[in-house]
N, C-alpha and C. Protein backbone atom coordinates (compact mmCIF):
# COMPACT_ATOMS: atom_id res chain seq x y z
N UNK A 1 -29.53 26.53 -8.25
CA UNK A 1 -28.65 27.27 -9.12
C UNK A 1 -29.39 28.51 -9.59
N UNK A 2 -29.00 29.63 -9.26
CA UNK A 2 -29.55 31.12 -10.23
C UNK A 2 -29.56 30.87 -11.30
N UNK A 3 -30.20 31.91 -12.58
CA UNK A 3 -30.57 31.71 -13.34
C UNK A 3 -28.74 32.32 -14.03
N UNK A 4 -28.47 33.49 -13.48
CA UNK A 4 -27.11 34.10 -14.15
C UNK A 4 -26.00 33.07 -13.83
N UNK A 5 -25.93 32.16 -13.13
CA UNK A 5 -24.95 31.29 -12.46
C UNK A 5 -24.79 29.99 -13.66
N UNK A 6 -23.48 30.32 -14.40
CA UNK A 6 -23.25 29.45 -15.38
C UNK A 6 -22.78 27.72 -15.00
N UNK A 7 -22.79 26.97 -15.06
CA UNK A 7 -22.78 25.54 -15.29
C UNK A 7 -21.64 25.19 -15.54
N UNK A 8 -21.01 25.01 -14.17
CA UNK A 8 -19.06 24.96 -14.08
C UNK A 8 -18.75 23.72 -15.42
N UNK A 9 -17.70 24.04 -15.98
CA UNK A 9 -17.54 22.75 -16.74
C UNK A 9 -17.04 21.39 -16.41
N UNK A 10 -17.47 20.41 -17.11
CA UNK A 10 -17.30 19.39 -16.27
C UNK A 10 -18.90 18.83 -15.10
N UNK A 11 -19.64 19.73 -15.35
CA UNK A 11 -20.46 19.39 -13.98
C UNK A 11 -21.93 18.95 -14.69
N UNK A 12 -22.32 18.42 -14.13
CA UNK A 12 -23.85 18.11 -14.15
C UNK A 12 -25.26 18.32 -13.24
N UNK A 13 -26.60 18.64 -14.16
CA UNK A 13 -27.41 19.15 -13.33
C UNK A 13 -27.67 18.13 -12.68
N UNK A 14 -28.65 18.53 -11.90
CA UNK A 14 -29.40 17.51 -10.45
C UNK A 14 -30.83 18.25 -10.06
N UNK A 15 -32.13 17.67 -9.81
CA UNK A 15 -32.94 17.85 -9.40
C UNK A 15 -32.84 17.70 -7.87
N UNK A 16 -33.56 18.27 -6.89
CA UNK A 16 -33.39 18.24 -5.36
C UNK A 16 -34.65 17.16 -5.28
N UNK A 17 -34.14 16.38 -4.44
CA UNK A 17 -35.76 15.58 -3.42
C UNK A 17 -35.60 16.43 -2.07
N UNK A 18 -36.55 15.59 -1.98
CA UNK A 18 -36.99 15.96 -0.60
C UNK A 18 -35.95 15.73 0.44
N UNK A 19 -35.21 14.48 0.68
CA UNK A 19 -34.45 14.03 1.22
C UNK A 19 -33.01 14.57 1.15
N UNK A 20 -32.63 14.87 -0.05
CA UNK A 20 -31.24 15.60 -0.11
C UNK A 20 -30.66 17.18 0.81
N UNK A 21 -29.77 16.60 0.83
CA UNK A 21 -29.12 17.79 1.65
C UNK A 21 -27.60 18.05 0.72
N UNK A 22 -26.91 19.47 1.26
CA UNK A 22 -25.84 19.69 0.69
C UNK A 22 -24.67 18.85 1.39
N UNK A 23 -24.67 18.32 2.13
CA UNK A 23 -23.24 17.63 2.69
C UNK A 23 -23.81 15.96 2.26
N UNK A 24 -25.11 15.46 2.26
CA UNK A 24 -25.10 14.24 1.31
C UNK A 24 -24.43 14.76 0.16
N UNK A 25 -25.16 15.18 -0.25
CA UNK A 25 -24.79 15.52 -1.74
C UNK A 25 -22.98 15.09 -2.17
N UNK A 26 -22.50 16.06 -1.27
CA UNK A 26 -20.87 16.84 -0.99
C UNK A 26 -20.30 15.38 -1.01
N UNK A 27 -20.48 14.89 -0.18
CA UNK A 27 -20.48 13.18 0.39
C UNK A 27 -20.04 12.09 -1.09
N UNK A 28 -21.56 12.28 -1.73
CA UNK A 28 -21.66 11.58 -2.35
C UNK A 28 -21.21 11.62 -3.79
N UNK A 29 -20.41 13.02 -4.09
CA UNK A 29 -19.86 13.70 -5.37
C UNK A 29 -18.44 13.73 -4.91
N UNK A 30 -17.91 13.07 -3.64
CA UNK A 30 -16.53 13.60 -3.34
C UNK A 30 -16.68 14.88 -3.98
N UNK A 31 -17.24 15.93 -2.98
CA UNK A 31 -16.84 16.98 -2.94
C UNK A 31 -16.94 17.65 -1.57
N UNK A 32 -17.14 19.00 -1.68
CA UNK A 32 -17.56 19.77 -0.31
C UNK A 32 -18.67 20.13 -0.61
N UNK A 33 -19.27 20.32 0.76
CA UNK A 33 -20.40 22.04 0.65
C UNK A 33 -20.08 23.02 0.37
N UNK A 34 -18.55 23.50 0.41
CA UNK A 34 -18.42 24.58 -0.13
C UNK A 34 -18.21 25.02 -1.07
N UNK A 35 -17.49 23.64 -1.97
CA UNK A 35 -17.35 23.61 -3.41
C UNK A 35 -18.62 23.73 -4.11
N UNK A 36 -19.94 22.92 -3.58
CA UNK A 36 -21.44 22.90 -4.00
C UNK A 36 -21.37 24.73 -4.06
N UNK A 37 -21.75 25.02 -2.74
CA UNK A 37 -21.97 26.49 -2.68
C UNK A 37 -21.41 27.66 -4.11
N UNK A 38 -20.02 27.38 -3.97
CA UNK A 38 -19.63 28.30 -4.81
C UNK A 38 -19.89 27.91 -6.23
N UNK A 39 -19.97 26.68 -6.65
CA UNK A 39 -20.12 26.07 -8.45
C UNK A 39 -21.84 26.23 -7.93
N UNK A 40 -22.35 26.64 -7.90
CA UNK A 40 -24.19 27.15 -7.84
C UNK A 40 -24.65 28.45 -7.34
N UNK A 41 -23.55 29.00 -7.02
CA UNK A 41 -23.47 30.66 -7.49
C UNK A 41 -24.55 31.16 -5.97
N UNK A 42 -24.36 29.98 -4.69
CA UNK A 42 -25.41 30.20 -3.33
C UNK A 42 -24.73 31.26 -2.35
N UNK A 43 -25.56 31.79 -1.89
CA UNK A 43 -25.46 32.59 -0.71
C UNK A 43 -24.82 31.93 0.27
N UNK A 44 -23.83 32.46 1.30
CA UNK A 44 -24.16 31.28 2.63
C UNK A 44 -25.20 30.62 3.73
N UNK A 45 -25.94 31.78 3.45
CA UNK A 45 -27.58 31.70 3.89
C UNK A 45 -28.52 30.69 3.14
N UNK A 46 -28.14 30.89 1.52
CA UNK A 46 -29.76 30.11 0.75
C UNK A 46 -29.31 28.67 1.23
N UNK A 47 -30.50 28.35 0.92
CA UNK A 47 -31.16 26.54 1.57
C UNK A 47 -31.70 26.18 0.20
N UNK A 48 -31.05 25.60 -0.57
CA UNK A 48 -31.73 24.72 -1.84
C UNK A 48 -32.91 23.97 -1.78
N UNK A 49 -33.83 24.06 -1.82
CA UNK A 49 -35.01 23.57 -1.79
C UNK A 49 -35.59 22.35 -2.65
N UNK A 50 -36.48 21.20 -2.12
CA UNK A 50 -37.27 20.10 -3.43
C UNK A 50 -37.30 20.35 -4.52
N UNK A 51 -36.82 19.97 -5.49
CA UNK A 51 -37.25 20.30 -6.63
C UNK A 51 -36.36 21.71 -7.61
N UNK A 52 -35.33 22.02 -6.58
CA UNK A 52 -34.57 22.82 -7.59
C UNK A 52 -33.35 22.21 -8.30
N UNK A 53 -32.87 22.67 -9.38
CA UNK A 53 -31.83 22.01 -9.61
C UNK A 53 -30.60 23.05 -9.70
N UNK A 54 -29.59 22.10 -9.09
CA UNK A 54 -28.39 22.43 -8.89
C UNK A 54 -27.32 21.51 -9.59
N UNK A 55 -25.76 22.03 -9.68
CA UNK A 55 -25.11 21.60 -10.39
C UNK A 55 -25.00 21.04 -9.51
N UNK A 56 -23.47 19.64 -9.97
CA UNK A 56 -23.07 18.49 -9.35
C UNK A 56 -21.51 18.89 -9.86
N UNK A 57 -20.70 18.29 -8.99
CA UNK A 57 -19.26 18.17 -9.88
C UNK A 57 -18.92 16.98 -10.72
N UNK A 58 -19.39 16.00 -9.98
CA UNK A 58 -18.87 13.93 -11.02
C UNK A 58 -19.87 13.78 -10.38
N UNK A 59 -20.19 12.84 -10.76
CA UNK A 59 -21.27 11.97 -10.76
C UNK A 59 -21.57 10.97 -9.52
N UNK A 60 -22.17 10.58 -8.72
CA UNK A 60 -22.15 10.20 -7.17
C UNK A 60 -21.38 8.79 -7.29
N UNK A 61 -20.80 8.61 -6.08
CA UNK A 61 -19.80 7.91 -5.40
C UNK A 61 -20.24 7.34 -4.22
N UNK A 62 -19.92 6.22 -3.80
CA UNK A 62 -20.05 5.90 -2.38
C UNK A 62 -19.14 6.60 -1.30
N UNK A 63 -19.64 7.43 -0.45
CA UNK A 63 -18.88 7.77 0.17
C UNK A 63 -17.63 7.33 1.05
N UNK A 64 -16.57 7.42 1.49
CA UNK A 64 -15.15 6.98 2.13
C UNK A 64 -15.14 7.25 3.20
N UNK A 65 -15.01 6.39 4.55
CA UNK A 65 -15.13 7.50 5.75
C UNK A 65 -13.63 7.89 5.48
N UNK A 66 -13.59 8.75 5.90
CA UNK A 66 -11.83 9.81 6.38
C UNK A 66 -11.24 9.14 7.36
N UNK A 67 -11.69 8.88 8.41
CA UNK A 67 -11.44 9.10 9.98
C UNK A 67 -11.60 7.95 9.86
N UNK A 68 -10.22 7.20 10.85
CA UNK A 68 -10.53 5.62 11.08
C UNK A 68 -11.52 5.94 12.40
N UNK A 69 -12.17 4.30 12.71
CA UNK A 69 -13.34 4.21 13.46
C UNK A 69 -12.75 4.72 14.92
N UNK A 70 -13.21 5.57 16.12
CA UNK A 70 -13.03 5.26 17.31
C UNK A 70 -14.07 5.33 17.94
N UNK A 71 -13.86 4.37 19.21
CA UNK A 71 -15.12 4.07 20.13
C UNK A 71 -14.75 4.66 20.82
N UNK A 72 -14.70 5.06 21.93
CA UNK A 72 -14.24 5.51 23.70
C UNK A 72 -14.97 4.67 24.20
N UNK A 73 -14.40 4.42 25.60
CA UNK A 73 -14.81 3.17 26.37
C UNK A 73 -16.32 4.22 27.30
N UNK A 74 -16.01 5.04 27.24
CA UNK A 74 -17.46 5.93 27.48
C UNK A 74 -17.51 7.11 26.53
N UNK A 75 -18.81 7.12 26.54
CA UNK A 75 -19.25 8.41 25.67
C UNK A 75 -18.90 9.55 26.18
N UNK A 76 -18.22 10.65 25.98
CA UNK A 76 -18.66 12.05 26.35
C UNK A 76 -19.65 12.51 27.10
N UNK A 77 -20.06 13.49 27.64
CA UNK A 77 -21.25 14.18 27.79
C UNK A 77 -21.76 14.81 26.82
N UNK A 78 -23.05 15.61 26.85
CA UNK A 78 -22.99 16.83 26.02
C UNK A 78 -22.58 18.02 26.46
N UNK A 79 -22.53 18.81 25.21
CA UNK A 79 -21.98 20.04 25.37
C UNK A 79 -22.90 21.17 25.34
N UNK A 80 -22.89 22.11 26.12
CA UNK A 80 -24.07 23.09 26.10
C UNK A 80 -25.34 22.98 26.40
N UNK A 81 -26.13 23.19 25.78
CA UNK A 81 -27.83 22.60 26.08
C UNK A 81 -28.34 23.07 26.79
N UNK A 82 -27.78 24.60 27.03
CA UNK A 82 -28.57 25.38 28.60
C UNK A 82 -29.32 25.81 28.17
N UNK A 83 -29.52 26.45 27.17
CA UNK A 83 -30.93 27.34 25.97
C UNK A 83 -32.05 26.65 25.87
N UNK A 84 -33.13 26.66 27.08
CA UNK A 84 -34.29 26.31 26.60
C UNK A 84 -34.67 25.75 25.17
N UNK A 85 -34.23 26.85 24.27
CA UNK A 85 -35.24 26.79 22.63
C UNK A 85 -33.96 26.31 22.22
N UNK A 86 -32.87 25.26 22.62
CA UNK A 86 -31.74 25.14 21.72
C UNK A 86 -31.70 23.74 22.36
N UNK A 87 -32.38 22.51 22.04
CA UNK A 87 -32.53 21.22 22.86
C UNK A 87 -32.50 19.72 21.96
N UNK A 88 -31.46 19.16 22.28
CA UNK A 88 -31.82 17.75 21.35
C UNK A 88 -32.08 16.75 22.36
N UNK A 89 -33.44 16.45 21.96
CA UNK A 89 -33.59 15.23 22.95
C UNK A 89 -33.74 13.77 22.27
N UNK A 90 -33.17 13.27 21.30
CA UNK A 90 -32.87 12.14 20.64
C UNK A 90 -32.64 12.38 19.28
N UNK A 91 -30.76 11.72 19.49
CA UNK A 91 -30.66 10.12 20.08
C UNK A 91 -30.66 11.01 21.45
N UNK A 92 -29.96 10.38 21.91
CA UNK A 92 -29.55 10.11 23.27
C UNK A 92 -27.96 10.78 23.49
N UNK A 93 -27.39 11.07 24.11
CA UNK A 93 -25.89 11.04 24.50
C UNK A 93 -25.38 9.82 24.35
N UNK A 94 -24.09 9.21 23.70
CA UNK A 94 -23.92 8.01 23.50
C UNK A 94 -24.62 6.95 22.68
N UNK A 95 -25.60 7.25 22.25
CA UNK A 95 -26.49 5.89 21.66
C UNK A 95 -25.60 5.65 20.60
N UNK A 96 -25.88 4.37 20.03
CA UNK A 96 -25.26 3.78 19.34
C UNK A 96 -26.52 3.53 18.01
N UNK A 97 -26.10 3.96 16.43
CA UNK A 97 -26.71 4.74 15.94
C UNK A 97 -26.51 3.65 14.47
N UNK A 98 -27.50 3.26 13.20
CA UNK A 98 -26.88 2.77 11.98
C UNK A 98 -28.49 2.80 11.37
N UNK A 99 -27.63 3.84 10.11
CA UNK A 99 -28.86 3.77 9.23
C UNK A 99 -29.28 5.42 9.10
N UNK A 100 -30.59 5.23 8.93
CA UNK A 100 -31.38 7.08 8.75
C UNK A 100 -31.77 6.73 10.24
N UNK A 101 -31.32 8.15 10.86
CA UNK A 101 -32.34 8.39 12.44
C UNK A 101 -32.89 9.85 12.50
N UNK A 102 -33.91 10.03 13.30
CA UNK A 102 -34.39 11.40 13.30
C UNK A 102 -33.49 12.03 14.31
N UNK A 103 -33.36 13.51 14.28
CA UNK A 103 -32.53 14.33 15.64
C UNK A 103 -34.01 14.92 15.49
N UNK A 104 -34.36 14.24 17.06
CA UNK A 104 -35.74 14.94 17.51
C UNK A 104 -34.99 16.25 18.76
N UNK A 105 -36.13 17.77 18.50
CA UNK A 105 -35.74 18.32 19.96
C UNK A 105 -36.39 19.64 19.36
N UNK A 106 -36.00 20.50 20.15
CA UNK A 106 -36.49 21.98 19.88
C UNK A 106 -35.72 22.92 19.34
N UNK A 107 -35.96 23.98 18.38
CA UNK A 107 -35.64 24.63 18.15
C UNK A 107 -36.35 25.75 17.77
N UNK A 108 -35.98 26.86 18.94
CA UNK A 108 -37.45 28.07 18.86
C UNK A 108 -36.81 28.68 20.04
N UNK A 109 -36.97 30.30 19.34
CA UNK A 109 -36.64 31.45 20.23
C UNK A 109 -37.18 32.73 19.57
N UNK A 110 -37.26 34.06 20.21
CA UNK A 110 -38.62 34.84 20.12
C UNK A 110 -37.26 36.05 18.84
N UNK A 111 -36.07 35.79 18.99
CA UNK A 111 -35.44 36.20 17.94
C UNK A 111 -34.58 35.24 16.91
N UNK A 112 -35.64 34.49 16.03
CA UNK A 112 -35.15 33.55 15.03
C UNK A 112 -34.77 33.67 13.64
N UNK A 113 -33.83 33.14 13.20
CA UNK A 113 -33.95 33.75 11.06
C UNK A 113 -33.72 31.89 10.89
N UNK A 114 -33.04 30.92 11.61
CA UNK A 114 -33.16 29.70 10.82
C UNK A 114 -32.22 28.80 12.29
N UNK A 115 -32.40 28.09 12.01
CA UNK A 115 -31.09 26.87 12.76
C UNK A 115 -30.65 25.79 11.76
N UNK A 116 -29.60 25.07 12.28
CA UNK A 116 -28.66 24.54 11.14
C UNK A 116 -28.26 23.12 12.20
N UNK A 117 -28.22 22.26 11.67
CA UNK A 117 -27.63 20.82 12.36
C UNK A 117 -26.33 20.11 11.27
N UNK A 118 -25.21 19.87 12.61
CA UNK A 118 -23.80 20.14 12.07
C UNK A 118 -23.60 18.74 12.55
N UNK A 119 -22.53 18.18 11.98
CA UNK A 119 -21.80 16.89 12.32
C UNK A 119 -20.72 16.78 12.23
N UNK A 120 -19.88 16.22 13.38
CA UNK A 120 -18.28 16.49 13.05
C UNK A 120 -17.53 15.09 14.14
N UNK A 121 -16.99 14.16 13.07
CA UNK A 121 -16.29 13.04 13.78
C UNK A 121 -15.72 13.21 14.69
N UNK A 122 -15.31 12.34 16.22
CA UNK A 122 -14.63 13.44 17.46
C UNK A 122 -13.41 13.64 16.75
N UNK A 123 -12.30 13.08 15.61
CA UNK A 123 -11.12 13.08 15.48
C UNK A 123 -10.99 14.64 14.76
N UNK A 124 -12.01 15.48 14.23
CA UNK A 124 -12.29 16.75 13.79
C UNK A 124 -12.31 17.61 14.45
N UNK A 125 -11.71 18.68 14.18
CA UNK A 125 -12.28 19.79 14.72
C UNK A 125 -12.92 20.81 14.95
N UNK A 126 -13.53 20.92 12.84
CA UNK A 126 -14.61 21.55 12.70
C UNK A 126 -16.19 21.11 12.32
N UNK A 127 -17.10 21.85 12.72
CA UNK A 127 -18.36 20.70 12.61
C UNK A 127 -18.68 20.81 10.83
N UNK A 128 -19.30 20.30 10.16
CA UNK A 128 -19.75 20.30 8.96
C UNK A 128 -21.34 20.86 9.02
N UNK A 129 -21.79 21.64 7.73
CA UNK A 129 -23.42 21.92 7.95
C UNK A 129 -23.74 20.23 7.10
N UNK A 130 -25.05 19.51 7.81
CA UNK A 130 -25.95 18.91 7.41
C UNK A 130 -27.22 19.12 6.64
N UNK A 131 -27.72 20.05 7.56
CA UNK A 131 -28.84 20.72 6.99
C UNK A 131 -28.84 21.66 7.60
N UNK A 132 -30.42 22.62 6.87
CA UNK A 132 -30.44 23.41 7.77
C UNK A 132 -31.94 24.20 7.54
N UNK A 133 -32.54 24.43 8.65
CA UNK A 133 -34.24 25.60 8.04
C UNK A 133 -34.41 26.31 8.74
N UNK A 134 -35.57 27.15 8.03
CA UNK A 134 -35.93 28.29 8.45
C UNK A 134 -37.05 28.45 8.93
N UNK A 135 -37.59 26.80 10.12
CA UNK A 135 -38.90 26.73 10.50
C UNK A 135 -38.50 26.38 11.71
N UNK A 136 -39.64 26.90 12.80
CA UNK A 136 -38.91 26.86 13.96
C UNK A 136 -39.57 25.35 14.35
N UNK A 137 -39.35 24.41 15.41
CA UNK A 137 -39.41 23.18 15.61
C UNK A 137 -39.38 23.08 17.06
N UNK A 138 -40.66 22.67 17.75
CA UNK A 138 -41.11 22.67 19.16
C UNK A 138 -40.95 20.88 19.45
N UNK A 139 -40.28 20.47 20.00
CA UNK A 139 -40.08 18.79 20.01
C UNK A 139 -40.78 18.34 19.30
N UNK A 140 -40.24 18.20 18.27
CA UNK A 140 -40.24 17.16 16.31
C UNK A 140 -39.20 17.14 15.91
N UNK A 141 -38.91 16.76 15.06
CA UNK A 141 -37.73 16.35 14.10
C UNK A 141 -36.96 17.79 13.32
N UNK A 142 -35.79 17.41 13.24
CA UNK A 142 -35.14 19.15 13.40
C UNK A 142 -34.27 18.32 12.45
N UNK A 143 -33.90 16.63 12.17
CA UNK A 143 -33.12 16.79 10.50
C UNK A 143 -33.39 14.74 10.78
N UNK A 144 -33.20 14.26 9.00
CA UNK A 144 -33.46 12.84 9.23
C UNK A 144 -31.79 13.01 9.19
N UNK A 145 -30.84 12.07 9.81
CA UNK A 145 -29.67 11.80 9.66
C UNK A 145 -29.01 9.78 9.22
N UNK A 146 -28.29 10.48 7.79
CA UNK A 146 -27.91 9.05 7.71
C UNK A 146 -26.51 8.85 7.65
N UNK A 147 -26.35 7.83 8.94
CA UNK A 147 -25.34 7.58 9.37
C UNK A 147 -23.98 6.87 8.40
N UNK A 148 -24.59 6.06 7.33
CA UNK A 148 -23.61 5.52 6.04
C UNK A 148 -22.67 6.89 5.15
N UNK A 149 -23.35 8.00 5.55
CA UNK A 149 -22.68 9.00 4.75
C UNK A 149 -20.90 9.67 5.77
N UNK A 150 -20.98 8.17 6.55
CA UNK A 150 -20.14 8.67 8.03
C UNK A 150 -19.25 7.48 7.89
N UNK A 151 -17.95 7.97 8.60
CA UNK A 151 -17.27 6.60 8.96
C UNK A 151 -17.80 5.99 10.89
N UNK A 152 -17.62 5.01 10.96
CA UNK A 152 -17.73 4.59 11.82
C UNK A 152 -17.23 5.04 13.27
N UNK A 153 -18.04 5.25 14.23
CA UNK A 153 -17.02 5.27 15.45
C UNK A 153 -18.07 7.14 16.42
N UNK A 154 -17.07 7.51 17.11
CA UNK A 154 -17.81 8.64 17.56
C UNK A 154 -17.80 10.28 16.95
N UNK A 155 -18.97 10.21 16.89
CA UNK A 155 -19.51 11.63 16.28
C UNK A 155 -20.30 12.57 16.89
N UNK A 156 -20.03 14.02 16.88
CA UNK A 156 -20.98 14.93 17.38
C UNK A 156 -22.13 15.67 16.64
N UNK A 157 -22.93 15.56 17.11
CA UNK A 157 -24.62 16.00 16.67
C UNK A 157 -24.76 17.60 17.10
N UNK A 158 -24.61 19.04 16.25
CA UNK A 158 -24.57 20.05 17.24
C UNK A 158 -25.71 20.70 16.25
N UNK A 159 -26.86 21.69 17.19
CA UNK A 159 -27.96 22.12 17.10
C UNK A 159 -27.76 23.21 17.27
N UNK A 160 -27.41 24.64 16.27
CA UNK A 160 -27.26 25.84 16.87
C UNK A 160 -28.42 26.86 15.87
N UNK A 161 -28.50 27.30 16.82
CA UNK A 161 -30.02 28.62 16.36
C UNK A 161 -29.66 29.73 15.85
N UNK A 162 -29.66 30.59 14.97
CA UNK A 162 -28.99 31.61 14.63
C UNK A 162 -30.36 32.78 14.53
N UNK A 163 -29.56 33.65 15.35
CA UNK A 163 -30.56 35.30 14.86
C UNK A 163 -30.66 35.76 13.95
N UNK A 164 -31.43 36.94 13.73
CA UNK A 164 -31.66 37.62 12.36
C UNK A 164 -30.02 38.32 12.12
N UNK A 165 -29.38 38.81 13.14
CA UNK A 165 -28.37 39.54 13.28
C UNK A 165 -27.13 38.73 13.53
N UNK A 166 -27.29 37.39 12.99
CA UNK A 166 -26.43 36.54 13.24
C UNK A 166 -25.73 36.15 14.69
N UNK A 167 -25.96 36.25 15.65
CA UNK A 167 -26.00 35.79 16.61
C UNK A 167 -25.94 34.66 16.76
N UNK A 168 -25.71 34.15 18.10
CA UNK A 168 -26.56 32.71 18.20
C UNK A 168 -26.69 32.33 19.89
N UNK A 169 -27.52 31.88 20.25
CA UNK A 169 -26.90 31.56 21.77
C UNK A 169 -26.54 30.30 21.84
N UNK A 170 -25.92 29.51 22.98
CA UNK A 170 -24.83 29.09 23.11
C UNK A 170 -25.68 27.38 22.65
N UNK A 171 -24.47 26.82 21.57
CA UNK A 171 -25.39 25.59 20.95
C UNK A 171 -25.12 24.59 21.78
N UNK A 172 -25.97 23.16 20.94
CA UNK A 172 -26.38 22.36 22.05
C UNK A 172 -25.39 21.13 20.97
N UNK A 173 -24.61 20.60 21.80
CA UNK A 173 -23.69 19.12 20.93
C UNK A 173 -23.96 17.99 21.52
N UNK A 174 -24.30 16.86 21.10
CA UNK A 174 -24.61 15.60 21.88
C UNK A 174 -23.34 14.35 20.76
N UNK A 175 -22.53 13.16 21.69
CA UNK A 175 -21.56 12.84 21.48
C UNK A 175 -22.91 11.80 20.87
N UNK A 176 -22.68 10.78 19.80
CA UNK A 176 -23.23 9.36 19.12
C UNK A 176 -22.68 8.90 18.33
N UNK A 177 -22.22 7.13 18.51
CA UNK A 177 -21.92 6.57 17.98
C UNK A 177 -22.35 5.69 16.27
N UNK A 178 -21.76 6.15 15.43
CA UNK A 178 -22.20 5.61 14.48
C UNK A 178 -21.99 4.04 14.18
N UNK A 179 -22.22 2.81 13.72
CA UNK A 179 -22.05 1.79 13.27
C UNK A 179 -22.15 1.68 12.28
């Protein structure tokens, strides 16, 4: 939260861990990220960091999945993944997923400002931000993901790199099943 950015009414502060992200968060306040964004006065760019505090709207909730569960009798492929520096190599395509998992893979190109990891149930059509940084990531961990903040069934994992000039080249989506 800025310092000029007044304290929507109704809302409450919050310290950041380490672990929090804005769509837990969103999740867990029945709210959005975008509602977060705008009641904390953020850029679409800033990344809330450990230890700052930001407002809340109510007070946390167990999250609801939306989307009833679906399986497909096969997984998808992935989507994209031709970009060298734009690569998820676990999970897997299809794996079957419950709990916190890492999205291990790469993310690194010689014109970088941050990359962002999105999630979006297949019954959706737009992806959601998860997280997102501004460090580039040579096969390591690029976000921890927990799957309870999800309803059940198939979900897409998408890894896209963004330029200084907003750009991006072409991102990388892998289909996984949540339980």
């Amino acid at each position: 939260m800025t310092l000029d950015c007044p304290l929507p009414e109704g809302w409450v502060t919050y310290t950041l861990t380490d672990t929090d992200t804005l769509f837990a968060l969103a999740a867990a306040t029945g709210s959005s990220v975008n509602e977060l964004i705008v009641g904390n006065c953020l850029s679409g760019a800033e990344t809330p960091l450990p230890g700052m505090t930001i407002a809340l709207p109510r007070p946390f909730v167990e999250p609801v999945a939306v989307y009833a569960p679906v399986v497909p009798e096969a997984s998808p492929p992935q989507v994209g993944c031709t970009f060298p520096g734009s690569v998820i190599t676990a999970p897997l395509p299809g794996e079957e997923l419950d709990g916190v998992f890492s999205v291990i893979g790469t993310a690194s190109q010689d014109s970088f400002a941050y990359y962002r990891i999105e999630i979006r149930p297949d019954a959706a059509q737009l992806f959601n931000l998860y997280s997102r940084s501004e460090v580039q990531i040579f096969n390591g961990t690029l976000a921890e993901v927990n799957t309870h903040l999800f309803g059940d069934g198939l979900h897409w994992i998408r890894l896209t790199l963004v330029q200084p000039n907003g750009e991006f080249p072409t991102p990388c989506a892998i289909p996984v099943i949540f339980r």
